[in-house]
N, C-alpha and C. Protein backbone atom coordinates (compact mmCIF):
# COMPACT_ATOMS: atom_id res chain seq x y z
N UNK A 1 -9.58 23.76 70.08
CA UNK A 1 -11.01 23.84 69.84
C UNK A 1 -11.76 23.57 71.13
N UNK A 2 -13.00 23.99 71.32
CA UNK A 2 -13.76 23.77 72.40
C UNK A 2 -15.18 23.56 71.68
N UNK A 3 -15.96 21.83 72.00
CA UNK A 3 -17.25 21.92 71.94
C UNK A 3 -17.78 22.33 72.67
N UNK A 4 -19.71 22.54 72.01
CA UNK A 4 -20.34 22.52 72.44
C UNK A 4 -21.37 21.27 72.25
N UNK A 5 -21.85 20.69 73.26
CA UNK A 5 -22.26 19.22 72.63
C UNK A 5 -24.17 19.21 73.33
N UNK A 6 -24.53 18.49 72.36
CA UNK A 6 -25.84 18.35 72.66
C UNK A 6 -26.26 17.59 73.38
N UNK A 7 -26.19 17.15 74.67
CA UNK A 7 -25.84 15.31 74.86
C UNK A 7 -26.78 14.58 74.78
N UNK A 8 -28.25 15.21 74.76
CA UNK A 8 -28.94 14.03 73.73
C UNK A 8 -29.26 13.89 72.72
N UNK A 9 -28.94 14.50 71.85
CA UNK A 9 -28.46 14.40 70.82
C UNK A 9 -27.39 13.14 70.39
N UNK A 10 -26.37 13.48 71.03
CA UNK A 10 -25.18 12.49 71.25
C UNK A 10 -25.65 11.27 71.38
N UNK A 11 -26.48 11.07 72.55
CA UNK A 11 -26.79 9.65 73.31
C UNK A 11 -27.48 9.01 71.78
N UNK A 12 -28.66 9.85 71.58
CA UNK A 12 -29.30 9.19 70.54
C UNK A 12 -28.32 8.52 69.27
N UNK A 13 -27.23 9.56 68.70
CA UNK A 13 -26.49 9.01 67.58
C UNK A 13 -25.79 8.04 68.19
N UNK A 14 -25.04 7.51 69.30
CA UNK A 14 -24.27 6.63 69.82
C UNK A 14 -25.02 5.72 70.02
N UNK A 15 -26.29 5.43 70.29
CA UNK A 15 -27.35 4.17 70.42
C UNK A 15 -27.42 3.59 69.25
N UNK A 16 -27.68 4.28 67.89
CA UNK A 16 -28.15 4.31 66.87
C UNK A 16 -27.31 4.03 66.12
N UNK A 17 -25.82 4.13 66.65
CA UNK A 17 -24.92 3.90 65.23
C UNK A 17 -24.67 2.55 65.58
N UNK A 18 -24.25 1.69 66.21
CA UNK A 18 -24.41 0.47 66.35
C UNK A 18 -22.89 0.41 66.31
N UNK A 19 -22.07 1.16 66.96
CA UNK A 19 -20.65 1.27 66.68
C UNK A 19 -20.31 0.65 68.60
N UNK A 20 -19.16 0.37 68.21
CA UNK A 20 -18.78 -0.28 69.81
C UNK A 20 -17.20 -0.05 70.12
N UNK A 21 -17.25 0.65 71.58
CA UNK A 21 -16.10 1.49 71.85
C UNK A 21 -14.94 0.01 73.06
N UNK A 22 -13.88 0.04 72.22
CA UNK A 22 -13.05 -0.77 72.81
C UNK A 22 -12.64 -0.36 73.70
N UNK A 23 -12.56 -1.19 75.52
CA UNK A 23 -12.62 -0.97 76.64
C UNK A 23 -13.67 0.20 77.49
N UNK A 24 -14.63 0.45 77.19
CA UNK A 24 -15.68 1.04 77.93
C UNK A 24 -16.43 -0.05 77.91
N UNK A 25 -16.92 -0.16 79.65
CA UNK A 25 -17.83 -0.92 80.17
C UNK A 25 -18.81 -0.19 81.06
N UNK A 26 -19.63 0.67 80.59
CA UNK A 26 -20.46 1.59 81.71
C UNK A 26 -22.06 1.09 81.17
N UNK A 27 -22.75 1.03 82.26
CA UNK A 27 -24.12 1.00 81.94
C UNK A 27 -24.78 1.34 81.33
N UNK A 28 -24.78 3.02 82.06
CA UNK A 28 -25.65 4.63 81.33
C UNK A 28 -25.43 4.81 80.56
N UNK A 29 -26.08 5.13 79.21
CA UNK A 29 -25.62 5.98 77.63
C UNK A 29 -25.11 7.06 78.22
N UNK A 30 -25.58 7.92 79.60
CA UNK A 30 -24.55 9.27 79.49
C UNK A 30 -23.89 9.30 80.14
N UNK A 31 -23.54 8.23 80.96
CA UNK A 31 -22.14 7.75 81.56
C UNK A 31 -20.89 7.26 80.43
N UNK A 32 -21.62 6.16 79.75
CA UNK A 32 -20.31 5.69 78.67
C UNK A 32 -20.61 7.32 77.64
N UNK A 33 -21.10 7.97 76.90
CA UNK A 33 -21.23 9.09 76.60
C UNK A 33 -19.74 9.90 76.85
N UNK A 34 -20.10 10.08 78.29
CA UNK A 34 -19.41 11.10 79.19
C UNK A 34 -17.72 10.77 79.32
N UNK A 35 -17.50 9.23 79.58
CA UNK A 35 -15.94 8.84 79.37
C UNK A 35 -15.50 8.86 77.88
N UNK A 36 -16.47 8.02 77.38
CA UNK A 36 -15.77 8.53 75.69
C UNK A 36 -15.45 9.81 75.31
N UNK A 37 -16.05 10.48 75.60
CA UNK A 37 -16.21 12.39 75.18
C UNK A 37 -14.75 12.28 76.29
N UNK A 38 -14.64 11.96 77.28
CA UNK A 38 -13.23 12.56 77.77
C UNK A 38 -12.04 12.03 77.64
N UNK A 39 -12.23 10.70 77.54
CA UNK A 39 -10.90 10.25 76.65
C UNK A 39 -10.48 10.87 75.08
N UNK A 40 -11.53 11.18 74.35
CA UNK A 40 -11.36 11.88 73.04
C UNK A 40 -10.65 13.17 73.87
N UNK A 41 -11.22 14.39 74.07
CA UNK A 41 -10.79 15.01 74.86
C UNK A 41 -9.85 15.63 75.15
N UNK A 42 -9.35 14.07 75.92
CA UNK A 42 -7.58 14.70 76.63
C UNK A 42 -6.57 14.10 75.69
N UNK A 43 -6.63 13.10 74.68
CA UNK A 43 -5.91 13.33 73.63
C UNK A 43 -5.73 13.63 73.09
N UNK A 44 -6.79 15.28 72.88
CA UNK A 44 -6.27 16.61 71.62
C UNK A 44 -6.07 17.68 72.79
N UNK A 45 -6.26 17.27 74.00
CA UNK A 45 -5.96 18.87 74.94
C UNK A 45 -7.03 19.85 74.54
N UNK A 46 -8.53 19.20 74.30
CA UNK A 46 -9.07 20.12 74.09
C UNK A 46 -10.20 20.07 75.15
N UNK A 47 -11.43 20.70 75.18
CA UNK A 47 -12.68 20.75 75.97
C UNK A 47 -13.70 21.11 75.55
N UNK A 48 -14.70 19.97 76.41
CA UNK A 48 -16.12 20.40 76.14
C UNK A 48 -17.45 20.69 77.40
N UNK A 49 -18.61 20.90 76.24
CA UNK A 49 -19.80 21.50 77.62
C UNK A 49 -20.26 20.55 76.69
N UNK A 50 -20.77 19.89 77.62
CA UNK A 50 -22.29 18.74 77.22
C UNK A 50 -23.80 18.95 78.01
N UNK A 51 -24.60 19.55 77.04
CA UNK A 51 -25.26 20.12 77.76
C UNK A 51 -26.93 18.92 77.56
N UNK A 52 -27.68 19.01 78.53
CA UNK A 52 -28.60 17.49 78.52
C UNK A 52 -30.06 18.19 79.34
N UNK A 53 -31.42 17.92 78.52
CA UNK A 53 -32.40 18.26 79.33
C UNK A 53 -32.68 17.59 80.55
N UNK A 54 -33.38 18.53 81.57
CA UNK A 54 -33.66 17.98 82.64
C UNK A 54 -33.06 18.35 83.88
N UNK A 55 -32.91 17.57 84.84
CA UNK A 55 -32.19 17.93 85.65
C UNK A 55 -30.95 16.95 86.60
N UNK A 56 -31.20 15.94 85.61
CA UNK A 56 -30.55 14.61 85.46
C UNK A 56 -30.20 13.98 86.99
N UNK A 57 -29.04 13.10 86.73
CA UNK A 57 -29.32 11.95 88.21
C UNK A 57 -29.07 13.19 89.52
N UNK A 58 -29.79 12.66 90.49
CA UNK A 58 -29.57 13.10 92.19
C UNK A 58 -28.35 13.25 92.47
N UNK A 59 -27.81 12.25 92.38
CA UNK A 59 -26.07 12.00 92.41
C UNK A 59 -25.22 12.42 91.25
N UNK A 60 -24.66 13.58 91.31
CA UNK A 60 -24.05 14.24 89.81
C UNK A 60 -22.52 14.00 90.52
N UNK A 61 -22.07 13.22 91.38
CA UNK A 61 -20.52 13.23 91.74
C UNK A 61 -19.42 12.43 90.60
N UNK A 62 -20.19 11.64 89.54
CA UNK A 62 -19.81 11.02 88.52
C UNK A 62 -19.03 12.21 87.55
N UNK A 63 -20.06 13.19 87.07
CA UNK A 63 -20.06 14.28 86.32
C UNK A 63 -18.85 15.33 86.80
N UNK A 64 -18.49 15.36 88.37
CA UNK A 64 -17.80 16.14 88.21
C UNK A 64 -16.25 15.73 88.04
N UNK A 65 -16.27 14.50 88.36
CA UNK A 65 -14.81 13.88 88.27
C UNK A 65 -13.93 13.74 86.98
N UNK A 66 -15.00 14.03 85.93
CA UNK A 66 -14.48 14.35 84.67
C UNK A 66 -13.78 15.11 84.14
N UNK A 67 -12.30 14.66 83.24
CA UNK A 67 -11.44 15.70 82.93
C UNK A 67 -11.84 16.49 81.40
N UNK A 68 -11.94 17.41 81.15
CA UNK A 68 -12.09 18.40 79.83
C UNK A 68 -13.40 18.23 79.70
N UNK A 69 -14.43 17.95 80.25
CA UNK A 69 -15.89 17.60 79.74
C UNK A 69 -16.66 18.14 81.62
N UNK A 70 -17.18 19.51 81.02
CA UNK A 70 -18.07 20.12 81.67
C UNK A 70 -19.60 19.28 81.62
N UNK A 71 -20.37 19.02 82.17
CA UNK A 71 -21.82 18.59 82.11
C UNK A 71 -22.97 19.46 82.59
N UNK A 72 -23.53 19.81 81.77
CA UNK A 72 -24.87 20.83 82.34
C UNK A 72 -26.11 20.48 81.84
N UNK A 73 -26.80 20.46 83.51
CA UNK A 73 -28.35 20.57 82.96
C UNK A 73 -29.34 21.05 82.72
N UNK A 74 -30.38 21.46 82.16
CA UNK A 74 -31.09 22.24 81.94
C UNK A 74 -32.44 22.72 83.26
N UNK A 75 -32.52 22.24 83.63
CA UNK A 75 -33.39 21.96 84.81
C UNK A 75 -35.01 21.42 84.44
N UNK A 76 -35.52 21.98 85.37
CA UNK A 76 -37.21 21.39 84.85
C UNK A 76 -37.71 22.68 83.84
N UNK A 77 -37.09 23.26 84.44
CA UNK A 77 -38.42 24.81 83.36
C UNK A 77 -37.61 25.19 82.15
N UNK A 78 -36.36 24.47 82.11
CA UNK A 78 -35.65 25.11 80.50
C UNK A 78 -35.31 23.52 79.59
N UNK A 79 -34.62 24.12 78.80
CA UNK A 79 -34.42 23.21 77.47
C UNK A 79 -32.80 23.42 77.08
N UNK A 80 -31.89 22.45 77.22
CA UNK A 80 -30.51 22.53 76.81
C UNK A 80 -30.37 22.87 75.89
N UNK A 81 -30.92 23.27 74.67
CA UNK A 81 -31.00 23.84 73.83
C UNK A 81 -31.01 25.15 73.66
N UNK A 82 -31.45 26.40 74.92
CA UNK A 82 -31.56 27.18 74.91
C UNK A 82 -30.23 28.00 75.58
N UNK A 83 -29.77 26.79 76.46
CA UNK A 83 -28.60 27.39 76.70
C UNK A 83 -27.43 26.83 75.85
N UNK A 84 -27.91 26.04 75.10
CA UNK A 84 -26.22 26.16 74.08
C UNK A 84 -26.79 27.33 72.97
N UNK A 85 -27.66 27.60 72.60
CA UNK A 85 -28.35 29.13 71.94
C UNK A 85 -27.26 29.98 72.68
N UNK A 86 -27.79 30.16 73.61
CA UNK A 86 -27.03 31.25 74.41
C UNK A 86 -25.62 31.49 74.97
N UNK A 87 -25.20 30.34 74.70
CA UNK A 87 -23.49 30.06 74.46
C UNK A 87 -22.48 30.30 73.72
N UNK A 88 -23.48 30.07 72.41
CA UNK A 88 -22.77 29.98 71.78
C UNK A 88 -22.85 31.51 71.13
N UNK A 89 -23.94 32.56 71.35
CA UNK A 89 -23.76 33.63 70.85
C UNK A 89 -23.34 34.52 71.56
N UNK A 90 -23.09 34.29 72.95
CA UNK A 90 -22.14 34.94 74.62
C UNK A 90 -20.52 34.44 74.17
N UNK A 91 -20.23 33.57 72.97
CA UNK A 91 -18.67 33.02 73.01
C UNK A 91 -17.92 34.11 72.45
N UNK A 92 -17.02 34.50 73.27
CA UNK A 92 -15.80 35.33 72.42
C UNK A 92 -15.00 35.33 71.21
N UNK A 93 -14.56 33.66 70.92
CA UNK A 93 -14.15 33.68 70.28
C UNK A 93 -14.73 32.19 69.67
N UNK A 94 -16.02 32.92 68.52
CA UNK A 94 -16.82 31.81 68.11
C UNK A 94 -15.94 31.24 66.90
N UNK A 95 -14.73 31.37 66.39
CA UNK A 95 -14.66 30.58 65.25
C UNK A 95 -13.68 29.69 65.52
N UNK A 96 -13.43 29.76 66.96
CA UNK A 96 -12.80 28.00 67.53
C UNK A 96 -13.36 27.45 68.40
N UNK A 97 -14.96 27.49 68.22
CA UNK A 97 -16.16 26.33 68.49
C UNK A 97 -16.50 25.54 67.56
N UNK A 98 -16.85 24.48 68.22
CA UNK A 98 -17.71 23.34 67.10
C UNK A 98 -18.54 22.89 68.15
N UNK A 99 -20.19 23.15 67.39
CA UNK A 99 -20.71 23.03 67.61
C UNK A 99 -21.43 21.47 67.12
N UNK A 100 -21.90 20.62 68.69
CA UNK A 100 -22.27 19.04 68.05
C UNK A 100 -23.60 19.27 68.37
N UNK A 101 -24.76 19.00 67.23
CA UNK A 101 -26.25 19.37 66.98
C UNK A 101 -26.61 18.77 66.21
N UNK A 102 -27.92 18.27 66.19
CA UNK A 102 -28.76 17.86 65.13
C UNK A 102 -30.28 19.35 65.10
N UNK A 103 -29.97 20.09 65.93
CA UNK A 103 -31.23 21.02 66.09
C UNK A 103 -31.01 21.87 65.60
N UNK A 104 -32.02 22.52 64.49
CA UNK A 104 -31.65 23.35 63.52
C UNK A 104 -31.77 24.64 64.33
N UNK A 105 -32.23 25.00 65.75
CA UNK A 105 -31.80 26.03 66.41
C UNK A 105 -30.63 26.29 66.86
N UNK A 106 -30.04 25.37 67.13
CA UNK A 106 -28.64 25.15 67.86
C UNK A 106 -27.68 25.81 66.76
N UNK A 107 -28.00 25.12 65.66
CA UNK A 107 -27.22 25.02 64.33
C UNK A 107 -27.26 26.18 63.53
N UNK A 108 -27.92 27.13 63.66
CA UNK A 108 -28.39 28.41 63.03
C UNK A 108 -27.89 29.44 64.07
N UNK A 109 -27.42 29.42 65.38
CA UNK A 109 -27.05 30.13 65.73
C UNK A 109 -25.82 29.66 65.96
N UNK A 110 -25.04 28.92 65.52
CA UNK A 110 -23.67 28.45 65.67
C UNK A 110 -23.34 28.79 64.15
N UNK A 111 -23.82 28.58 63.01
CA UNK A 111 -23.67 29.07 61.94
C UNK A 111 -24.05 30.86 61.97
N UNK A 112 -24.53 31.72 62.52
CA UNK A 112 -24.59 33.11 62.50
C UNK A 112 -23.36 33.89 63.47
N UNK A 113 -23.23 32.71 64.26
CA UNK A 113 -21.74 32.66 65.24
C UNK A 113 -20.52 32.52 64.01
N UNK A 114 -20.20 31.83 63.17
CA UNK A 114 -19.26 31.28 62.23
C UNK A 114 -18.73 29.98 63.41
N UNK A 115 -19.30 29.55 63.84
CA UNK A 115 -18.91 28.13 64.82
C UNK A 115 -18.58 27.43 63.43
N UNK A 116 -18.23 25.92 64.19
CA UNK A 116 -18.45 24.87 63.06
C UNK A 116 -18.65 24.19 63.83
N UNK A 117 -19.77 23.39 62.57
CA UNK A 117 -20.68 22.49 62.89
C UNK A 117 -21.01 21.24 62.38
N UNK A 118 -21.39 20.54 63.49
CA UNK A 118 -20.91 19.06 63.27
C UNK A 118 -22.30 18.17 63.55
N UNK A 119 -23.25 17.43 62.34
CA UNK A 119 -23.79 16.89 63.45
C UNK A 119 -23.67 15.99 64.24
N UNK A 120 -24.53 15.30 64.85
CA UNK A 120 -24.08 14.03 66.56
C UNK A 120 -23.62 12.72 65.68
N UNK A 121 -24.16 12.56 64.80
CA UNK A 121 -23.97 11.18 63.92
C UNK A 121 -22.35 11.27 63.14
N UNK A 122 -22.26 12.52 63.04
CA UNK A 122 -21.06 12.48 62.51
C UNK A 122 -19.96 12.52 63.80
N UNK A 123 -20.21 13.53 64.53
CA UNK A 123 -19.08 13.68 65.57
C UNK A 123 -19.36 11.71 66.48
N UNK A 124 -19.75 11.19 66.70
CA UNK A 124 -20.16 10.22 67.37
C UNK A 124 -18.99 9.45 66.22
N UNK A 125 -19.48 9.04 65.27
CA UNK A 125 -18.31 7.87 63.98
C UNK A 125 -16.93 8.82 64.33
N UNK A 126 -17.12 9.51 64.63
CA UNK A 126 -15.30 10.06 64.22
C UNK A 126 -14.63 9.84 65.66
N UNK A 127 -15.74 9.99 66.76
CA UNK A 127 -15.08 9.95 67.80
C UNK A 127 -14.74 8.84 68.32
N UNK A 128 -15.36 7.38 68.11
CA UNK A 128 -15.50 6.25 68.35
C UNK A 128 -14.42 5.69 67.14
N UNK A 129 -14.13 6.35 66.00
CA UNK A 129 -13.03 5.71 65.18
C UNK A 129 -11.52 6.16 65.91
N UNK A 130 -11.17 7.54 66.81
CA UNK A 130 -10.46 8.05 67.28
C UNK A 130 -10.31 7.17 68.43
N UNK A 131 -11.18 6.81 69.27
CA UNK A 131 -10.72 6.29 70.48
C UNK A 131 -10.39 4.48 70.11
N UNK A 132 -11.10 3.82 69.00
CA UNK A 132 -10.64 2.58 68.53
C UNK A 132 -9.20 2.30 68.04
N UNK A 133 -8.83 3.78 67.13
CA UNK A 133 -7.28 3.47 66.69
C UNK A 133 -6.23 3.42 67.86
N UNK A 134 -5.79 2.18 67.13
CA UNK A 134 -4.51 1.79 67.87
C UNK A 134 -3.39 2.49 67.89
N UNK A 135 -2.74 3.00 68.48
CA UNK A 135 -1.86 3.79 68.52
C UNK A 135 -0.58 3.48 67.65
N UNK A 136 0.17 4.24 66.87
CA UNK A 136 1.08 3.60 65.78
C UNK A 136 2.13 3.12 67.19
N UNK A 137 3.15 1.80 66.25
CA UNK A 137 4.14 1.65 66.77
C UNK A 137 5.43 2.45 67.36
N UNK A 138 6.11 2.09 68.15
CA UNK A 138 6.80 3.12 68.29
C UNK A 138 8.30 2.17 67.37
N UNK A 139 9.18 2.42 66.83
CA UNK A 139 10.00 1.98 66.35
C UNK A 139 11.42 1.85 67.50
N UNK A 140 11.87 0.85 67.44
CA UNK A 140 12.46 0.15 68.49
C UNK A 140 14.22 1.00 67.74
N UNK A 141 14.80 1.51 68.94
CA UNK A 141 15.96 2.20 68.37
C UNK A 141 17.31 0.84 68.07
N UNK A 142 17.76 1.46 66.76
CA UNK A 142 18.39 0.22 66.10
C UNK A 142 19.43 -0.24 67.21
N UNK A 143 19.99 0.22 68.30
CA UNK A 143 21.14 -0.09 68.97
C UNK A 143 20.39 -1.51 69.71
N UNK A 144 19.20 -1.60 70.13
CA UNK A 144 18.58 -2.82 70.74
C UNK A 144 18.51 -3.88 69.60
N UNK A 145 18.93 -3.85 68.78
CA UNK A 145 18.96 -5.51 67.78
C UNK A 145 20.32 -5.34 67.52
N UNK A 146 21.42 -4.28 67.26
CA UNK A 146 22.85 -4.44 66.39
C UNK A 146 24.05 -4.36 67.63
N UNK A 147 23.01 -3.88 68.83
CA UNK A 147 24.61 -3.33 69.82
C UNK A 147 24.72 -1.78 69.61
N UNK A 148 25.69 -1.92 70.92
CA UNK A 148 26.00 -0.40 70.53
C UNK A 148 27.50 -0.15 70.01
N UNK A 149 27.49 0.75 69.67
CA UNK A 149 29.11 0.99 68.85
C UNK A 149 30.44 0.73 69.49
N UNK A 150 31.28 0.29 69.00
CA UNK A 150 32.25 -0.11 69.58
C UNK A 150 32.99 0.63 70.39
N UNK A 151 33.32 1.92 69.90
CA UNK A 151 33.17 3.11 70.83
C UNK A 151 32.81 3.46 71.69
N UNK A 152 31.64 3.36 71.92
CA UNK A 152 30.77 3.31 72.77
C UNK A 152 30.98 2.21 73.96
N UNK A 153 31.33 1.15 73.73
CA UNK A 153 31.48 0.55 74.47
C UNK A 153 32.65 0.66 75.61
N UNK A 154 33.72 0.96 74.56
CA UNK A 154 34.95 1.88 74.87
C UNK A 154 34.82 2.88 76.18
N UNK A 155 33.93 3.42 75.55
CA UNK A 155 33.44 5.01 76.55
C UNK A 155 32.89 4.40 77.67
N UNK A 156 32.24 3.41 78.00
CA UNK A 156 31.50 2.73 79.34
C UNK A 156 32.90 2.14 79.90
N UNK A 157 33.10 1.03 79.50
CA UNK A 157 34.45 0.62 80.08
C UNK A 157 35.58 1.58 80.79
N UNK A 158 35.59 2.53 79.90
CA UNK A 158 36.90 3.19 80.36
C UNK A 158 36.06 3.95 82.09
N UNK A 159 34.73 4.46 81.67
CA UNK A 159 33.58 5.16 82.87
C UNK A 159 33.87 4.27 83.67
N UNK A 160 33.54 3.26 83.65
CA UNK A 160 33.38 1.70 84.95
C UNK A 160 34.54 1.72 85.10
N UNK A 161 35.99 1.72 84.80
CA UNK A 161 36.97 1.43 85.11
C UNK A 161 37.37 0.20 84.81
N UNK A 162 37.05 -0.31 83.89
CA UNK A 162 36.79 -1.94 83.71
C UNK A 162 38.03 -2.09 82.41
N UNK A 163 38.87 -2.74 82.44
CA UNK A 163 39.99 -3.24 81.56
C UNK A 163 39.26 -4.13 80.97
N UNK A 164 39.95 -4.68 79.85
CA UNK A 164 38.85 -5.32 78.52
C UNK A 164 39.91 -6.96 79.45
């Protein structure tokens, strides 16, 4: 899958949900934003465009160091909105987009696309429950508590050259 993300949109639902991401320590809402979105990310091998009005910080060297998470701004005379409009109906292959929106423009042309669509409040809880889970255990292979087979042992000894 590949989003398309609203990022203020985003910022706003991530302020607002009152949810708190274990080990991110960043200042900026679209700095911590921007690492969460890429740690989610590179644990499905997937990618996104986060797109944000304005023409955002002077210093964009943050933005580019990012893995699977494109950042674009809109500048002074447009509206990020207009270019995820236009993204998303320029996409080839719109029915493995998901589109993250709360703007019923965004959302109407991602739905005439057959995108899917997600809004920020929702993609924000799912993504912050994804990067909180703990990773399952890994199960410890039974030869580290019982030994290994007697055989086996056999087979090393005889390798080493080692008489019992």
């Amino acid at each position: 899958m590949r989003y398309l993300i609203d990022g203020h949109n985003l910022v706003f639902a991530m302020k607002n949900s009152g949810e708190q991401l274990a080990g991110f320590e960043v200042h900026h809402a679209a700095d911590l934003l921007c690492k969460a979105l890429e740690s989610y990310l590179v644990k499905r091998n997937e990618r996104a465009v986060l797109y944000f009005d304005g023409t955002g910080p002077i210093d964009k060297s943050f933005y580019n160091c990012l893995s699977n998470v494109e950042v674009l701004f809109s500048g002074e005379d447009y509206e990020a909105d207009d270019f995820l409009v236009e993204d998303i109906e320029d996409d080839s292959g719109p029915s493995s987009l998901v589109v993250v929106s709360n703007d019923r423009q965004v959302r109407d042309a991602a739905r005439r696309s057959k995108a899917l669509i997600k809004l920020s409040n929702d993609f924000w809880l799912d993504l912050v429950e994804d990067i909180n889970r703990k990773p399952p255990k890994k199960k410890e292979p039974e030869a580290k508590r019982k030994g290994i087979d007697p055989c086996e042992v056999d087979q090393w000894l005889d390798y080493f050259g080692i008489d019992e």
